[in-house]
C-alpha atoms as a PDB file:
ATOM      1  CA  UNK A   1     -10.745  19.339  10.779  1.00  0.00           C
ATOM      2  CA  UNK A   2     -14.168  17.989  10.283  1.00  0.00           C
ATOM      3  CA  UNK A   3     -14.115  14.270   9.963  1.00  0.00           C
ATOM      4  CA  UNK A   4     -16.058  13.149   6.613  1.00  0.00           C
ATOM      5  CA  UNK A   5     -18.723  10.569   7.429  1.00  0.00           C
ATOM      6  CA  UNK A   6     -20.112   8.060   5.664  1.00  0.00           C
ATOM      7  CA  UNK A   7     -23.975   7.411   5.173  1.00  0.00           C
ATOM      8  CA  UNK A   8     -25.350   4.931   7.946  1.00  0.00           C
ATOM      9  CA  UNK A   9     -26.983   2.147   6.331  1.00  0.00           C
ATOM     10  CA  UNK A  10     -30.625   0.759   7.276  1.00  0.00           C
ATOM     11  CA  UNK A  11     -32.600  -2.607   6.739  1.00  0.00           C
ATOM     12  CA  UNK A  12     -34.874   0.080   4.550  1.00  0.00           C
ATOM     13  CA  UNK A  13     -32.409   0.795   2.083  1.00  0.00           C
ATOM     14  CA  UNK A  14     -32.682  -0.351  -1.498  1.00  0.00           C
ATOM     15  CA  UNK A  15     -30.483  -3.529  -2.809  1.00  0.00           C
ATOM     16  CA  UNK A  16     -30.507  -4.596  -6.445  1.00  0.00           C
ATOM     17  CA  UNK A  17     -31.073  -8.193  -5.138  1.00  0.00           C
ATOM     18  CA  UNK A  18     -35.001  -8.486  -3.640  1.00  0.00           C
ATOM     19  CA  UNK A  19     -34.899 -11.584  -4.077  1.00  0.00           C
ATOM     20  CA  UNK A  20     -31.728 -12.835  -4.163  1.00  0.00           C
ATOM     21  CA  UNK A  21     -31.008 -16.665  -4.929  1.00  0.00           C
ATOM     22  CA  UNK A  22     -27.981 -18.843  -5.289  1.00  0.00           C
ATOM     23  CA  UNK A  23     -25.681 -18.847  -2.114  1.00  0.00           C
ATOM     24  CA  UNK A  24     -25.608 -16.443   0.977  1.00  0.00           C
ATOM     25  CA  UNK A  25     -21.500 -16.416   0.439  1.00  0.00           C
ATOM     26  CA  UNK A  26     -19.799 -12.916  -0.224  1.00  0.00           C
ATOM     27  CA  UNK A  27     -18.259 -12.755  -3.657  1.00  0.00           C
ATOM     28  CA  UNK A  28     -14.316 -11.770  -3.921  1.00  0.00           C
ATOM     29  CA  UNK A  29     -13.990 -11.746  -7.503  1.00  0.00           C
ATOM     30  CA  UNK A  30     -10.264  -9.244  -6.791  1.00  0.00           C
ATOM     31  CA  UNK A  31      -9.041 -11.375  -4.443  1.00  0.00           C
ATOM     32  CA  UNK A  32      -9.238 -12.719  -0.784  1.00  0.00           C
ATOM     33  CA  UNK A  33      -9.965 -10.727   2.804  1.00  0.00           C
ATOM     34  CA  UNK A  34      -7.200 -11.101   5.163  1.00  0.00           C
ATOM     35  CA  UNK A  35      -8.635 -10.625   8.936  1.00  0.00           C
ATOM     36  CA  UNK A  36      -7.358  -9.929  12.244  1.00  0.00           C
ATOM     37  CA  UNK A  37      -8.626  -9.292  15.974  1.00  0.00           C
ATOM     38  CA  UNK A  38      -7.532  -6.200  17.788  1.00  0.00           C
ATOM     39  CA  UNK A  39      -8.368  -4.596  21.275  1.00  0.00           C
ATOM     40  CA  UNK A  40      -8.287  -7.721  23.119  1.00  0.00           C
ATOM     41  CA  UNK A  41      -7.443  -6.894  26.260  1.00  0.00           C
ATOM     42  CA  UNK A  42      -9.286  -4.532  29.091  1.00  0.00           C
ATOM     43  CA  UNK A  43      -7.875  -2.717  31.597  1.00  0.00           C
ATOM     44  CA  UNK A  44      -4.144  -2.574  31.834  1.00  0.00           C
ATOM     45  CA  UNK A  45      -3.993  -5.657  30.043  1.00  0.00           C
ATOM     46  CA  UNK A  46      -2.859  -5.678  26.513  1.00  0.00           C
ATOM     47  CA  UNK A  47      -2.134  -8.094  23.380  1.00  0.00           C
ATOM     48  CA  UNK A  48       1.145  -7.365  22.416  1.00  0.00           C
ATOM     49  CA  UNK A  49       1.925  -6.976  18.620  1.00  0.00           C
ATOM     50  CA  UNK A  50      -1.573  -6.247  17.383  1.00  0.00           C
ATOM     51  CA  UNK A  51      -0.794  -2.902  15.800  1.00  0.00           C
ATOM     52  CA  UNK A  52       2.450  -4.499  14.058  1.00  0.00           C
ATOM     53  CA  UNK A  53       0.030  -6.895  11.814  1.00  0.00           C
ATOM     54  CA  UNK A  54      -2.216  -4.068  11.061  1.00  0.00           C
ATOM     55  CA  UNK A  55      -0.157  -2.987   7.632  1.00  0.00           C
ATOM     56  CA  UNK A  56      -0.772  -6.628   6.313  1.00  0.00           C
ATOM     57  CA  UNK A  57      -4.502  -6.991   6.900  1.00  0.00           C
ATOM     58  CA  UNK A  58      -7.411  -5.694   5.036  1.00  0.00           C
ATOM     59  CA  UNK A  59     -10.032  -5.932   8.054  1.00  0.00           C
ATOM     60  CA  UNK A  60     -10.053  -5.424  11.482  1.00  0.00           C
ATOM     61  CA  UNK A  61     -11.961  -7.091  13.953  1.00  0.00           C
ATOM     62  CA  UNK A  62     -12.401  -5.196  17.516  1.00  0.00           C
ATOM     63  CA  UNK A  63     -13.601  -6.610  20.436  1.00  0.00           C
ATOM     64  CA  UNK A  64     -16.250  -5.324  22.135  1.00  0.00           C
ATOM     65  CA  UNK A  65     -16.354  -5.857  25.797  1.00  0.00           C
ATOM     66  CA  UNK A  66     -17.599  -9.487  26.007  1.00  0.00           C
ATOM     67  CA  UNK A  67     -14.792 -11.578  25.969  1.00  0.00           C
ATOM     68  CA  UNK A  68     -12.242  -8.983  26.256  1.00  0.00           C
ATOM     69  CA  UNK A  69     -12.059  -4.983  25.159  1.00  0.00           C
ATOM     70  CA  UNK A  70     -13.354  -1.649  26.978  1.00  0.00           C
ATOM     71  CA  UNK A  71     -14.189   1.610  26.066  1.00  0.00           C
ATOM     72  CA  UNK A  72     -11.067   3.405  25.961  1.00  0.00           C
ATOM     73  CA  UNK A  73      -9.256   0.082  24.418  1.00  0.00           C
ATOM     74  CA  UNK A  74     -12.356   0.186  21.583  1.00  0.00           C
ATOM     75  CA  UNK A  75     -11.712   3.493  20.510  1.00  0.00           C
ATOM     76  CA  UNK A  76      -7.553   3.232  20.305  1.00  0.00           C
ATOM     77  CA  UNK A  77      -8.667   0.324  18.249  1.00  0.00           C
ATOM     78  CA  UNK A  78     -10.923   2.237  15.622  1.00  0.00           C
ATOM     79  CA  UNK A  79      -8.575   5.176  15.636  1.00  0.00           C
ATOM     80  CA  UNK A  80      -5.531   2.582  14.310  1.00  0.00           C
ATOM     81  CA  UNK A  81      -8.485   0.993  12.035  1.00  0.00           C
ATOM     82  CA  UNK A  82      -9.492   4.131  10.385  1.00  0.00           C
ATOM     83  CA  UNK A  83      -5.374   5.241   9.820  1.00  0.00           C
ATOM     84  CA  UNK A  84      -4.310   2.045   8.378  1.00  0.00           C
ATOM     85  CA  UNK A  85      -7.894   2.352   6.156  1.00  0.00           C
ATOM     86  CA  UNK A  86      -9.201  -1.261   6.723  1.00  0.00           C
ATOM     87  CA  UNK A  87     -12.373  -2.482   7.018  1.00  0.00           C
ATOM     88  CA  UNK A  88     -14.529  -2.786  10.296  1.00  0.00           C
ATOM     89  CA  UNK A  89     -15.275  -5.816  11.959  1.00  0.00           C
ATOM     90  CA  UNK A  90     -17.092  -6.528  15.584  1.00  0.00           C
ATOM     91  CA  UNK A  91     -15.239  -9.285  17.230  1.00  0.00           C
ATOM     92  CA  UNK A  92     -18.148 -10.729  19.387  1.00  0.00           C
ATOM     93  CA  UNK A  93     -18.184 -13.590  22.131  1.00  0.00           C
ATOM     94  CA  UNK A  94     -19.529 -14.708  25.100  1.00  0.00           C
ATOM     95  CA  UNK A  95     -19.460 -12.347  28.412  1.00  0.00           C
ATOM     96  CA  UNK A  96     -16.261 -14.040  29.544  1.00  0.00           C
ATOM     97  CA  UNK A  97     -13.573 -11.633  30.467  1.00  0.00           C
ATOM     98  CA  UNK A  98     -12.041 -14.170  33.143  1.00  0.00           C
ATOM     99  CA  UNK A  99     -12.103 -17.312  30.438  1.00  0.00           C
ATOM    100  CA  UNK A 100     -11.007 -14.652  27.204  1.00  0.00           C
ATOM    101  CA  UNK A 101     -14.534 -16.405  26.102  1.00  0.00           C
ATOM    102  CA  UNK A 102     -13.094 -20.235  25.506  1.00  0.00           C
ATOM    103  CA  UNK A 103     -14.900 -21.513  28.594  1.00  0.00           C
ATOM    104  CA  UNK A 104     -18.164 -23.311  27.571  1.00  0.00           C
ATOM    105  CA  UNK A 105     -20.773 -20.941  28.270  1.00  0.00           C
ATOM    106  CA  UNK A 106     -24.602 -21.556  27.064  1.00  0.00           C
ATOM    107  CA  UNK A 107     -26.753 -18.552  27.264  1.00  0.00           C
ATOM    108  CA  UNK A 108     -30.947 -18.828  26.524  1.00  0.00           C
ATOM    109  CA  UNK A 109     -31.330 -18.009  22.684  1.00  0.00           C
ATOM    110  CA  UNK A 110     -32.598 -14.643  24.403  1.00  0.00           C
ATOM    111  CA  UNK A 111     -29.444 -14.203  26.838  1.00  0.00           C
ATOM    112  CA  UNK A 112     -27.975 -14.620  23.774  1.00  0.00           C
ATOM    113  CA  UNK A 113     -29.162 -12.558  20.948  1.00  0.00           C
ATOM    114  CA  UNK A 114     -29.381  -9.793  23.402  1.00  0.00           C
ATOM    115  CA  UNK A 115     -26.055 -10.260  24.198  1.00  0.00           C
ATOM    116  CA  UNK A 116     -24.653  -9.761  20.428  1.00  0.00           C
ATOM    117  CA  UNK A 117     -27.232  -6.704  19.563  1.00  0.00           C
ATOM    118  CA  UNK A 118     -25.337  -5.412  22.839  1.00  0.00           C
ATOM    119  CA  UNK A 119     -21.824  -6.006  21.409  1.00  0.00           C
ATOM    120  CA  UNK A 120     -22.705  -4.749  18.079  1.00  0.00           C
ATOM    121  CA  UNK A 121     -24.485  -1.463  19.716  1.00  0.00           C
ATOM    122  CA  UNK A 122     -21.352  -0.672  21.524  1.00  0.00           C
ATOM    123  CA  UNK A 123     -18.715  -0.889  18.824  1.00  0.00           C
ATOM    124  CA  UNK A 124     -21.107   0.726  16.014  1.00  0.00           C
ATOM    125  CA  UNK A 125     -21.432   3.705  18.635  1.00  0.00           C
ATOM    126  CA  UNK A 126     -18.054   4.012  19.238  1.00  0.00           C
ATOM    127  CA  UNK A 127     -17.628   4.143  15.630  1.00  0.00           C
ATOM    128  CA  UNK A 128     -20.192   6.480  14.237  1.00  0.00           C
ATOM    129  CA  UNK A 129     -18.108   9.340  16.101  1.00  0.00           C
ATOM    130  CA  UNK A 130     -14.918   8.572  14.409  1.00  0.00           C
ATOM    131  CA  UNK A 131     -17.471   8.514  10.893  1.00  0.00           C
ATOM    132  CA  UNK A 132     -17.682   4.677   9.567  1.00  0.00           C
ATOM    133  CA  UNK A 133     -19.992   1.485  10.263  1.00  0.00           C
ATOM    134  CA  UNK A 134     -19.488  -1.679  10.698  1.00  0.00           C
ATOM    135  CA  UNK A 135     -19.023  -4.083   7.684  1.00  0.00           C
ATOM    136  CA  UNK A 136     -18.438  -7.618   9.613  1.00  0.00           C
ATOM    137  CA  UNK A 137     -18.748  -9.843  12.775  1.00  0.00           C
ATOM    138  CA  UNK A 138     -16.678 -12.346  13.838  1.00  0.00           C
ATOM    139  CA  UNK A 139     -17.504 -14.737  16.435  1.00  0.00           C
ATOM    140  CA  UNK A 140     -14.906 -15.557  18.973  1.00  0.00           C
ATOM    141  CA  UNK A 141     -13.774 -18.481  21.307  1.00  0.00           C
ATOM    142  CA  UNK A 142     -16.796 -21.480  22.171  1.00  0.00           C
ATOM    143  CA  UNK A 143     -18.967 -19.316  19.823  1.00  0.00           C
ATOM    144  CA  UNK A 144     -16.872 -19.533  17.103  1.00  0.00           C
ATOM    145  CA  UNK A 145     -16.350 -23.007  17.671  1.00  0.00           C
ATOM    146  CA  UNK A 146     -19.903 -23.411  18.523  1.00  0.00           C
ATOM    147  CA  UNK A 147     -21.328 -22.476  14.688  1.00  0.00           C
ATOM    148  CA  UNK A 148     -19.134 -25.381  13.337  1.00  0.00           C
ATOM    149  CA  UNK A 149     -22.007 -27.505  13.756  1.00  0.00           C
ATOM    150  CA  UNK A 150     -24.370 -25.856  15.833  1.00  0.00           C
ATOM    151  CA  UNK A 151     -27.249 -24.627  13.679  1.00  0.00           C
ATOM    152  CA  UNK A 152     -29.238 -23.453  16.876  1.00  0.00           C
ATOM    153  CA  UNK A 153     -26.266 -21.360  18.430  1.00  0.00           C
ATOM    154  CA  UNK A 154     -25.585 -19.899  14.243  1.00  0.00           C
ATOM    155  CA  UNK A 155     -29.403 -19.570  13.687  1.00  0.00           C
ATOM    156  CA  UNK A 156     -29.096 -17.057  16.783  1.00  0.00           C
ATOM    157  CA  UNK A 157     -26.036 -14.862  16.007  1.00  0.00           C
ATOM    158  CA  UNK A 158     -26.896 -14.586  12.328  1.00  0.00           C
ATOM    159  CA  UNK A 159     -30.532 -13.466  13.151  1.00  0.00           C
ATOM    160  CA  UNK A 160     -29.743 -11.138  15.696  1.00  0.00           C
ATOM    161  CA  UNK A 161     -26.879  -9.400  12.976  1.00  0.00           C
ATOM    162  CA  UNK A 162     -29.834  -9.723  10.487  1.00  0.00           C
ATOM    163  CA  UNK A 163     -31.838  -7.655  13.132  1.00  0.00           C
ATOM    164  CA  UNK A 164     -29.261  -4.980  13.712  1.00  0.00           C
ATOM    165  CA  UNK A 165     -28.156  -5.036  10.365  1.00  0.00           C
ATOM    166  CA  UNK A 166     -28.753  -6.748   7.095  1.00  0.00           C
ATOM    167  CA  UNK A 167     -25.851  -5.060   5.024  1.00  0.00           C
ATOM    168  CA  UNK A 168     -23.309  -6.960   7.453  1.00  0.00           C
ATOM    169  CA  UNK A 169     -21.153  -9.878   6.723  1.00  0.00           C
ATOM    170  CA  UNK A 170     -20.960 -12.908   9.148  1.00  0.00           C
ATOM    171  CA  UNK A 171     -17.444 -14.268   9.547  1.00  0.00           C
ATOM    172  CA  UNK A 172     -16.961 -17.971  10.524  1.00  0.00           C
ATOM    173  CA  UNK A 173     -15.767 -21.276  10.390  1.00  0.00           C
ATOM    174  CA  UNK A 174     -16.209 -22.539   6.363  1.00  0.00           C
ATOM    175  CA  UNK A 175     -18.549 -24.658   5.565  1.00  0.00           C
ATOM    176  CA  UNK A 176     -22.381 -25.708   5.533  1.00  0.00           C
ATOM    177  CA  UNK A 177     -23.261 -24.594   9.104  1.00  0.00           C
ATOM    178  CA  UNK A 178     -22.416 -20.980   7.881  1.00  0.00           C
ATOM    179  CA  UNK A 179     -24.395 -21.163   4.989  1.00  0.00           C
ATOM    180  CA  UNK A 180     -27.794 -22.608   6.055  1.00  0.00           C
ATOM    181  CA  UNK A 181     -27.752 -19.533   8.903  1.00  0.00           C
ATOM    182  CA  UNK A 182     -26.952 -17.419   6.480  1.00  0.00           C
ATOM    183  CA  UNK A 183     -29.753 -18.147   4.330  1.00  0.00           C
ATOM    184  CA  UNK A 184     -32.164 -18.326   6.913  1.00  0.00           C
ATOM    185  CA  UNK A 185     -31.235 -15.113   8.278  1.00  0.00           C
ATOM    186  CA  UNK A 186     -30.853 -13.184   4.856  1.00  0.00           C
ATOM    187  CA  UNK A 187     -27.381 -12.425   5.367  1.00  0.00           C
ATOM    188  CA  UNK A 188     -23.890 -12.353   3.735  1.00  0.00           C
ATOM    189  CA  UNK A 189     -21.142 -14.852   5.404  1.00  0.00           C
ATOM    190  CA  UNK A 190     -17.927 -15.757   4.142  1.00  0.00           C
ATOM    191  CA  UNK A 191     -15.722 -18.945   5.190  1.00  0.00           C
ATOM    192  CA  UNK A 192     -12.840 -17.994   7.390  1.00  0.00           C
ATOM    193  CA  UNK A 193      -9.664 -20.094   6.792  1.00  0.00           C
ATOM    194  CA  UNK A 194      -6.653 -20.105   9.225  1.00  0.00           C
ATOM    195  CA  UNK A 195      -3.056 -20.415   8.474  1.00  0.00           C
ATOM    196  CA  UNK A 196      -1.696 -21.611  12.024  1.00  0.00           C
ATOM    197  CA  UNK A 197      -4.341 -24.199  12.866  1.00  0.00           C
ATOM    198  CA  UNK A 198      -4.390 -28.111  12.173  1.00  0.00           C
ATOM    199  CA  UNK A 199      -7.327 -29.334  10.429  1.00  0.00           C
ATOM    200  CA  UNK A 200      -9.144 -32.818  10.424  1.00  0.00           C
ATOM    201  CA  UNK A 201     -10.140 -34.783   7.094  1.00  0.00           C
ATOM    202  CA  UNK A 202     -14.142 -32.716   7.010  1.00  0.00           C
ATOM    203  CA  UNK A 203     -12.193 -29.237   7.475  1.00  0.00           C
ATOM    204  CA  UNK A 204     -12.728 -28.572  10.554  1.00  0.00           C
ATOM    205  CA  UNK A 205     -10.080 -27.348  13.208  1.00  0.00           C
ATOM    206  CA  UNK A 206      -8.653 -29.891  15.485  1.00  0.00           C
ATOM    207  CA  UNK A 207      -9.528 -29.028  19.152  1.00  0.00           C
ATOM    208  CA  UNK A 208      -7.342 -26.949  21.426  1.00  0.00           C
ATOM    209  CA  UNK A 209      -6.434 -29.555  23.168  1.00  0.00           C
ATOM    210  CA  UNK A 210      -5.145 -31.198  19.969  1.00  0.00           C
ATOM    211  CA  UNK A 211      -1.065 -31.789  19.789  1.00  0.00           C
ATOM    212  CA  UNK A 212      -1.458 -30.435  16.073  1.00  0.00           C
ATOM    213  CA  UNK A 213      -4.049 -28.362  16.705  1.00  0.00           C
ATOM    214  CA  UNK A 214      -1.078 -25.108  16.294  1.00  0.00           C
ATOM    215  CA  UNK A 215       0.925 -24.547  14.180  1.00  0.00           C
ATOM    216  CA  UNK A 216       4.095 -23.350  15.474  1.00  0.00           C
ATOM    217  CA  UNK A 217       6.586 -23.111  13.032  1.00  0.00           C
ATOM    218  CA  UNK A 218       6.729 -20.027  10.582  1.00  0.00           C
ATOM    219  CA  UNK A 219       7.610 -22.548   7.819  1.00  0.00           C
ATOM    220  CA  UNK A 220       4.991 -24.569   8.229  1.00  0.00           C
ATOM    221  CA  UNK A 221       2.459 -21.952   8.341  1.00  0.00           C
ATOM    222  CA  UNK A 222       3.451 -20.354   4.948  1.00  0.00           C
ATOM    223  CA  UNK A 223       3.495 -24.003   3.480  1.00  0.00           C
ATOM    224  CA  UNK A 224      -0.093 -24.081   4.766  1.00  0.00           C
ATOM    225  CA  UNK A 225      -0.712 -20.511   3.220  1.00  0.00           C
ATOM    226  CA  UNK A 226       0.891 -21.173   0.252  1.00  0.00           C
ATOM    227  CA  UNK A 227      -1.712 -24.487  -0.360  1.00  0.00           C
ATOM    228  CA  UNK A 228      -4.418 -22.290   0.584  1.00  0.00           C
ATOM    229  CA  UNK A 229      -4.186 -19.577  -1.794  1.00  0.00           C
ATOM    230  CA  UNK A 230      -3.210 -21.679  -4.582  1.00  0.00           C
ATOM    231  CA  UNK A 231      -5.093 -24.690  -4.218  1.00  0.00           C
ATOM    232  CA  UNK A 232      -7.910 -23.683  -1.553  1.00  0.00           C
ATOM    233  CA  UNK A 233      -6.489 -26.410   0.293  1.00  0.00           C
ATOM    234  CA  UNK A 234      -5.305 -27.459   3.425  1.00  0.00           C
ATOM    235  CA  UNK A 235      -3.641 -30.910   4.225  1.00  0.00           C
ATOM    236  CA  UNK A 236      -5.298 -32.416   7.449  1.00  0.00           C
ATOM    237  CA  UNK A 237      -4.291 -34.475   9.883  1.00  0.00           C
ATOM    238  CA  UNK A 238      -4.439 -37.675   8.325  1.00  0.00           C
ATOM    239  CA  UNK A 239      -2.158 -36.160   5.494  1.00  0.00           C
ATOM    240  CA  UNK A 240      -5.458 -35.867   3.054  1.00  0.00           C
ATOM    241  CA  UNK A 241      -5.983 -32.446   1.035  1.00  0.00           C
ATOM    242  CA  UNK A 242      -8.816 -31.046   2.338  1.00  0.00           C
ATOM    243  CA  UNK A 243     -10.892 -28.384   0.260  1.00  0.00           C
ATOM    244  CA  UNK A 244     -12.296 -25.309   2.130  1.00  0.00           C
ATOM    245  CA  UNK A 245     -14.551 -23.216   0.722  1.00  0.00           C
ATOM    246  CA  UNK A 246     -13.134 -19.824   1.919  1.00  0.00           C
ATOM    247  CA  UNK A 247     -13.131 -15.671   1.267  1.00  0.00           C
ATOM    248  CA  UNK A 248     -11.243 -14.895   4.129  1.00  0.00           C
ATOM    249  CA  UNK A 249      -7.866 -15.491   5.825  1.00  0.00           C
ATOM    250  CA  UNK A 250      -7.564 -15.241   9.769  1.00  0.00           C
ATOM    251  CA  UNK A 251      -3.921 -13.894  10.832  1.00  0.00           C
ATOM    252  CA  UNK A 252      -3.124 -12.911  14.779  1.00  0.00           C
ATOM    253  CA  UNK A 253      -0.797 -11.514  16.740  1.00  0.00           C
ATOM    254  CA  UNK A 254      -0.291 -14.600  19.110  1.00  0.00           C
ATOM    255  CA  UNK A 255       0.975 -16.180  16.016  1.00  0.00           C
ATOM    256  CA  UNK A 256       5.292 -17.625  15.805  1.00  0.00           C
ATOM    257  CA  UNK A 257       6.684 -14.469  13.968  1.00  0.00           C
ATOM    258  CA  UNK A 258       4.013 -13.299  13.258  1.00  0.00           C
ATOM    259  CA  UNK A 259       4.844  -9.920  12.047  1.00  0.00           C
ATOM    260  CA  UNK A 260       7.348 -11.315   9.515  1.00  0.00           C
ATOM    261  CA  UNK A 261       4.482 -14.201   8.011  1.00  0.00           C
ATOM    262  CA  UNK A 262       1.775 -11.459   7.818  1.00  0.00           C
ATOM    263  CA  UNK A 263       4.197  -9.351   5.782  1.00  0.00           C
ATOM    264  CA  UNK A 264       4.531 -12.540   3.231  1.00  0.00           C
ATOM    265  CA  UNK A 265       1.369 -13.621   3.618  1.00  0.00           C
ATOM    266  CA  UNK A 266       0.520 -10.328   1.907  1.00  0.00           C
ATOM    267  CA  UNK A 267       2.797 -10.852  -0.981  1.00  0.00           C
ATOM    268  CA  UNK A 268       1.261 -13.889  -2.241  1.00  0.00           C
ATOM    269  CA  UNK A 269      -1.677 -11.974  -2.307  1.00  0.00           C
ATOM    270  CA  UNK A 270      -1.528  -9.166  -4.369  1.00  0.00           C
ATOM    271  CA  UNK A 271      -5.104  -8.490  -4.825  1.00  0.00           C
ATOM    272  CA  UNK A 272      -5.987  -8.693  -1.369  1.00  0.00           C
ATOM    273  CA  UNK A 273      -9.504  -7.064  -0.759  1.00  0.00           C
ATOM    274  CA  UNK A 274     -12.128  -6.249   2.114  1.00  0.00           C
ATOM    275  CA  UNK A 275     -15.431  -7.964   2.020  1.00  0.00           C
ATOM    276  CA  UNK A 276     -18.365  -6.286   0.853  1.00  0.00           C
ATOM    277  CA  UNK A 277     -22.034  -7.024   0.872  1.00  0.00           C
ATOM    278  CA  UNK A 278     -25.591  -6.675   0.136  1.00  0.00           C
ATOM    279  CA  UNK A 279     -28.174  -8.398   2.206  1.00  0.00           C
ATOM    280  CA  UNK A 280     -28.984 -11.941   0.423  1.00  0.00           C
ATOM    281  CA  UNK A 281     -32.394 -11.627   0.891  1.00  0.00           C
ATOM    282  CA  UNK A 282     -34.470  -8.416   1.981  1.00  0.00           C
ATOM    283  CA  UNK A 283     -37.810 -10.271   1.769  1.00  0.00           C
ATOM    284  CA  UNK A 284     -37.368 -13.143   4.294  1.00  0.00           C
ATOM    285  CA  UNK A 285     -39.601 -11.212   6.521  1.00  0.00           C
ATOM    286  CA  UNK A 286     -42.239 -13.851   6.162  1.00  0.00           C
ATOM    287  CA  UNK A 287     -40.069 -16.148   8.071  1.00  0.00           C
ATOM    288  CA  UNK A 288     -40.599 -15.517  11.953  1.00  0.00           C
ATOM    289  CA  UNK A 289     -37.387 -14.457  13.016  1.00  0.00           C
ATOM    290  CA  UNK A 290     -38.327 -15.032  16.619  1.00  0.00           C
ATOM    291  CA  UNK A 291     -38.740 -18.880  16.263  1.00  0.00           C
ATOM    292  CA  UNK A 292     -34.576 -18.680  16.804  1.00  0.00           C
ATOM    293  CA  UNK A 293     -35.035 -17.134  20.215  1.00  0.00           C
ATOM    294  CA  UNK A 294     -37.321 -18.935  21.895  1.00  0.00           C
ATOM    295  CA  UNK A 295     -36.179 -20.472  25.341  1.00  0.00           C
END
């Protein structure tokens, strides 16, 4: 059977938002995303329980060779993708196979942005043969934790998706880091929120190294899910309620039960929904995109 493809978007293609003001932040208005990584692993090496989550999720995440993944593990991944019908994400990160991409690593803003147009060139290849695009990016390990305050290292990642491809969304750590890169870059990004991670009084996660910083009991990380989803709260180490301005929920595999909290994580949200975007600005091309890069 011939598989139906979708049309490949372009930076050329029309948007009903030219000049789009007001907030780079995707709009859920049916509900929230829920997220998960899948293919990290390479080789023989696996992640056991990814594919059990999958039902649960809206989006997928795959990794794509950086921090973990390979070509054979890539494609498994988009086949499972494409039959549970979620969304596509590229999980990006820095080339760190050894570390899993948690090591600090500091590429030139050239290393860099070469690095994720790589990433997002492999996966989106991959994937054109099996008939969808990409929809999302998620940063992973010291990157991830990198854009919680680093508007350099954000500036980068989000200019360099902006370059590949306006139409996608930018996944990441909630709050104003995301947003400024967003708008600079004239991209979507939605606030990631996690359901097994401590949290400090200004929202953001406590360090690995952090006692708290996991949450290991199942209990505790529905209590957490539960505040989230109602409230858009999360209560941080200091026992404050801490607001986070979110679209997303990050689940995992690594995660205590985590088949069984996936599975009610999904109840409490009926509505669950996939992100979906249109570039926030398609007439920032004034701006020298370059200025991010230069070493």
């Amino acid at each position: 059977m011939r598989r139906q493809r979708h049309r490949t978007r372009t930076n050329k293609d029309s948007a009903p938002i030219q000049n789009a003001t007001g907030t780079p932040s995707v709009f859920t208005p049916a509900g929230i995303d829920i997220n998960t990584n899948i293919g990290e692993g390479f080789g023989p090496y696996r992640i056991e329980g990814e594919e059990e989550i999958l039902p649960f999720v809206t989006s997928a995440n795959i990794a794509c060779g950086a921090h973990s993944g390979d070509p054979v593990i890539m494609e498994a991944a988009l086949e499972e993708t494409r039959y549970y019908g979620l969304t596509l994400g590229a999980h990006i990160g820095y080339p760190d196979l050894a570390g899993f991409g948690r090591r600090e690593i500091h590429l030139s803003p050239t290393e860099l942005r070469a690095s994720v147009l790589y990433q997002l060139g492999a996966l989106s290849g991959l994937a054109k043969t099996l008939g969808f695009d990409i929809s999302q990016v998620r940063p992973h390990g010291f990157l991830y934790r990198q854009m919680v305050s680093d508007l350099r290292i954000a500036l980068i990642v989000s200019r360099a998706i902006a370059e590949f491809d306006k139409w996608l969304v930018l996944i990441g750590p909630a709050g104003p880091t995301l947003l400024t890169a967003g708008d600079r870059a004239g991209i979507r990004v939605a606030g990631e929120a996690w359901i097994d991670r401590g949290y400090d009084s200004n929202g953001h996660l406590l360090p690995h190294t952090h006692s708290r910083a996991q949450l290991k009991n199942p209990q505790e990380i529905l209590k957490q899910a539960t505040s989230l989803i109602r409230y858009g709260t999360v209560t941080a180490i200091d026992g404050t309620q801490t607001k986070l301005d979110f679209q997303t929920i990050h689940v995992h595999a690594k995660m205590a039960q985590a088949k069984s909290v996936c599975e009610q994580l999904r109840s409490f949200v009926p509505n669950a929904c996939s992100l979906t975007s249109e570039p926030y600005n398609l007439d920032n091309e004034s701006e020298d995109l370059h200025l991010a890069y230069s070493d």
